[in-house]
Structures are given as C-alpha cells and as structure tokens.
N, C-alpha and C. Protein backbone atom coordinates (compact mmCIF):
# COMPACT_ATOMS: atom_id res chain seq x y z
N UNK A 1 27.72 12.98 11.91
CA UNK A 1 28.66 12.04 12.50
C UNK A 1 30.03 12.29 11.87
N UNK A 2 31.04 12.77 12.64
CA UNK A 2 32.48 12.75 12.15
C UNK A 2 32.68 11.48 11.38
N UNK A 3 33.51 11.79 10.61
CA UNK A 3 34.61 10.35 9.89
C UNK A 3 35.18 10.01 10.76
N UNK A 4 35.58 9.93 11.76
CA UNK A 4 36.52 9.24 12.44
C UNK A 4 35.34 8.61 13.64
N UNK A 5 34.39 8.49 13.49
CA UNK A 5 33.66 7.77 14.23
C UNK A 5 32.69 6.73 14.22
N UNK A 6 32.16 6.01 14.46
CA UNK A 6 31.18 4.80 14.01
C UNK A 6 29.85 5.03 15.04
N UNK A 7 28.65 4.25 14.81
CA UNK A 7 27.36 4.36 15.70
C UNK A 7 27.80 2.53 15.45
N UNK A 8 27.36 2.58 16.74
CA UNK A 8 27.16 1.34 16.93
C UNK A 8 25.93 0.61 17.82
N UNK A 9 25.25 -0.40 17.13
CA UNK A 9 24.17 -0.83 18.11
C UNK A 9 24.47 -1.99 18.49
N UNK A 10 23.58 -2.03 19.87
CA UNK A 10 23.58 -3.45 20.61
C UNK A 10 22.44 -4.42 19.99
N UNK A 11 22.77 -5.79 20.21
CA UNK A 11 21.95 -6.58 19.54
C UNK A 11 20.47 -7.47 20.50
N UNK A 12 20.36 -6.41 21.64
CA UNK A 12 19.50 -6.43 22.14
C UNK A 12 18.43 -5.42 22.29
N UNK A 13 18.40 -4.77 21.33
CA UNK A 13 17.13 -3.66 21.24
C UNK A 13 16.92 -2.44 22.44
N UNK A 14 16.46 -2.95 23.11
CA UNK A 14 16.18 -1.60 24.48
C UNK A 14 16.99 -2.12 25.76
N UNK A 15 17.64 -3.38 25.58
CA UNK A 15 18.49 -3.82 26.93
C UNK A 15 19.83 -3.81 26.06
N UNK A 16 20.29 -3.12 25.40
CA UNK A 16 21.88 -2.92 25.28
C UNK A 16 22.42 -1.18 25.22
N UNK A 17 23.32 -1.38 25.73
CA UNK A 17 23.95 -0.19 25.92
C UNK A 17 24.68 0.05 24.88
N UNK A 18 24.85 0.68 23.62
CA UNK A 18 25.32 1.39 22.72
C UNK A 18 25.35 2.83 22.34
N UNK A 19 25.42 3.26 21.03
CA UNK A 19 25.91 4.67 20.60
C UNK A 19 24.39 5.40 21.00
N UNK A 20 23.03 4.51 21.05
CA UNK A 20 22.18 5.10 21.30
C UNK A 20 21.70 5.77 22.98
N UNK A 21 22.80 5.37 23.21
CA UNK A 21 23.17 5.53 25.07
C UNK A 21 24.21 6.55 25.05
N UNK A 22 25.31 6.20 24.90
CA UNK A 22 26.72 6.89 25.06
C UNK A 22 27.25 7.28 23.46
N UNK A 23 26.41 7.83 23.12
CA UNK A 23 27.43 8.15 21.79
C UNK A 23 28.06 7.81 20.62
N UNK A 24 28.67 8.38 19.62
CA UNK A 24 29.36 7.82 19.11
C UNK A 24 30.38 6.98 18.69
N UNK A 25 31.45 6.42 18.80
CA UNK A 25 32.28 5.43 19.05
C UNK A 25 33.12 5.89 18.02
N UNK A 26 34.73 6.52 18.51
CA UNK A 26 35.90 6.99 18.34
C UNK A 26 36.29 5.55 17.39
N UNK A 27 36.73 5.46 16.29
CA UNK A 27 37.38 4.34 15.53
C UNK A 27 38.58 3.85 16.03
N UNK A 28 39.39 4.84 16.56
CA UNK A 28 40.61 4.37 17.41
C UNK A 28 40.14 3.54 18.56
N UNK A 29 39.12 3.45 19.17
CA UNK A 29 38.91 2.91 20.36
C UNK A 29 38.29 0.86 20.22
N UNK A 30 38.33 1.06 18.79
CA UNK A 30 37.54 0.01 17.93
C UNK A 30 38.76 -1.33 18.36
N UNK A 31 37.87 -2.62 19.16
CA UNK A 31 39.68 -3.81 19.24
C UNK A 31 39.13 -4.95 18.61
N UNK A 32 38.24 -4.39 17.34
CA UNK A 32 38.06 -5.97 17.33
C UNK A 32 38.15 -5.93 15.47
N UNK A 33 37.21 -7.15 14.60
CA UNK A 33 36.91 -7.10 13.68
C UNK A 33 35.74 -7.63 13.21
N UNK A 34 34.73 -7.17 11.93
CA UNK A 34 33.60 -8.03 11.60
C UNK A 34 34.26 -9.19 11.26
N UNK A 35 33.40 -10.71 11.26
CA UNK A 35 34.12 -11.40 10.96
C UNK A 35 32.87 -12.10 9.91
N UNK A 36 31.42 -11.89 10.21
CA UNK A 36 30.29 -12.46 9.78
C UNK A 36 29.04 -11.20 9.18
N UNK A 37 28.07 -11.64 8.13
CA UNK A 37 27.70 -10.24 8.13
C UNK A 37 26.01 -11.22 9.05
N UNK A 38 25.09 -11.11 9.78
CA UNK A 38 24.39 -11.20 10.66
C UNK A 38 22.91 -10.99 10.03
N UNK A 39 22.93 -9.93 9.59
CA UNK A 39 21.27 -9.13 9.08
C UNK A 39 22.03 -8.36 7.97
N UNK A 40 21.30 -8.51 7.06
CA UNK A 40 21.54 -7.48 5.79
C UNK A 40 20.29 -7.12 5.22
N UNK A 41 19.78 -5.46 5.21
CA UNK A 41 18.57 -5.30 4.82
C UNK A 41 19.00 -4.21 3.38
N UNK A 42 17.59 -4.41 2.72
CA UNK A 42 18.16 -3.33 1.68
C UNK A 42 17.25 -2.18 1.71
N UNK A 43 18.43 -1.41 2.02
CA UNK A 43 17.50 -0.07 2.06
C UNK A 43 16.70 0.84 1.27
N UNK A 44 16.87 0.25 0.01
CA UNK A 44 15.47 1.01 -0.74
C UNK A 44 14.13 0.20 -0.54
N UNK A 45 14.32 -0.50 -0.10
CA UNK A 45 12.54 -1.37 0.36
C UNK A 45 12.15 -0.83 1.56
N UNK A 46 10.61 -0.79 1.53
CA UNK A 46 10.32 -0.17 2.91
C UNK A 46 9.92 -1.31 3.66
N UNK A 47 10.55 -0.48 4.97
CA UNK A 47 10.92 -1.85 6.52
C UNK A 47 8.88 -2.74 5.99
N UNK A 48 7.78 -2.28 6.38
CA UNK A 48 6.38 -2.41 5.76
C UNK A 48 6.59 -3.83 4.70
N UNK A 49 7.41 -3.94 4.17
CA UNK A 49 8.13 -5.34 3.15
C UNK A 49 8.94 -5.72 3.40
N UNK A 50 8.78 -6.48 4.63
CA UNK A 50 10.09 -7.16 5.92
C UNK A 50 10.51 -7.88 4.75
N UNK A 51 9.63 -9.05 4.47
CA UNK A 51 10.22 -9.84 3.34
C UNK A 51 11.11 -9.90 2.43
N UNK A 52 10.98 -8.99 1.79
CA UNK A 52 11.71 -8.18 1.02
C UNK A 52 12.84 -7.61 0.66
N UNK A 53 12.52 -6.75 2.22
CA UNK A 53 13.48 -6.28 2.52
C UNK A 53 14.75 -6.54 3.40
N UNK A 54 14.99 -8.16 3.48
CA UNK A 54 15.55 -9.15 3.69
C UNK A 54 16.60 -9.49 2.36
N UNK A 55 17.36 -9.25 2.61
CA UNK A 55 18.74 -9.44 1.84
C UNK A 55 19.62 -10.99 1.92
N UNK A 56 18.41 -11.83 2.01
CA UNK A 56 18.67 -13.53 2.43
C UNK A 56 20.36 -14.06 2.18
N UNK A 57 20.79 -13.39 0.90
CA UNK A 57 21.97 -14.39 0.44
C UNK A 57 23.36 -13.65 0.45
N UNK A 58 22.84 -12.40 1.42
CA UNK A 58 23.88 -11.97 2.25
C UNK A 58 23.72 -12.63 3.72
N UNK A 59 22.95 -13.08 4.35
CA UNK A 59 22.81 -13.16 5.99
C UNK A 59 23.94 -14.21 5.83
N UNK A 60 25.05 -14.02 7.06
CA UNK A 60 25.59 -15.64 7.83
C UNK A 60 26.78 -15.38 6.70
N UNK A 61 27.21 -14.63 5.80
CA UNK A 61 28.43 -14.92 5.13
C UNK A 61 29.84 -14.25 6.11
N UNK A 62 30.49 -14.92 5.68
CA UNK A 62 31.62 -14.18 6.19
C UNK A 62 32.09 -13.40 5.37
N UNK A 63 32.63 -12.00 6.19
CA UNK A 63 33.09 -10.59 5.89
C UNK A 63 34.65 -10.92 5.24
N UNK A 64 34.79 -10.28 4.12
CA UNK A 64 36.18 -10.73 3.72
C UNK A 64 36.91 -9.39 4.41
C-alpha cells in the first residue's frame, strides 16, 4: 500500500462498498475527519479471544 493512500472499510461487512471493492483510497480524496474511535482491538491477541481482544477503554472515546 503506497503512503499516500488509506484502505478503508465499510461498516457493514459484505453489504458495503469499500477499499475491499474499489481499492485503495488516495488521502487527497479524504473530506472528512475521525471524530470517535468505534472498535479498538489489540492485535497481539488472537481474534479466537474476542474477549480479550477487546480493547474496552478505548471503544466510544473521542479522537483528539
């Protein structure tokens, strides 16, 4: 993935159209901002330890 580009997913799994459809996503083309962080997982736990691997007291904060 270039630096100048982002993957981006939809937050509907197999009914959204994202980078897993069309590509990568040009950063220049980017009009918005995070404003919340949503899901935060940690990636040294394996997905197998959902629990876990639940990053609780990050979910729902806002992005500075």
């Amino acid at each position: 993935m270039p630096d100048s580009t982002i993957f981006v997913l939809g937050d509907n799994r197999d009914f959204s159209g994202d980078s897993r459809v069309w590509g990568f996503l040009p950063k220049k083309n980017l009009i918005g901002k995070a404003w919340i962080v949503a899901w935060s997982l940690d990636p040294g736990v394996p997905l197998k330890e959902f629990k876990r691997k639940l990053r609780q007291d990050r979910m729902f904060l806002r992005v500075k």
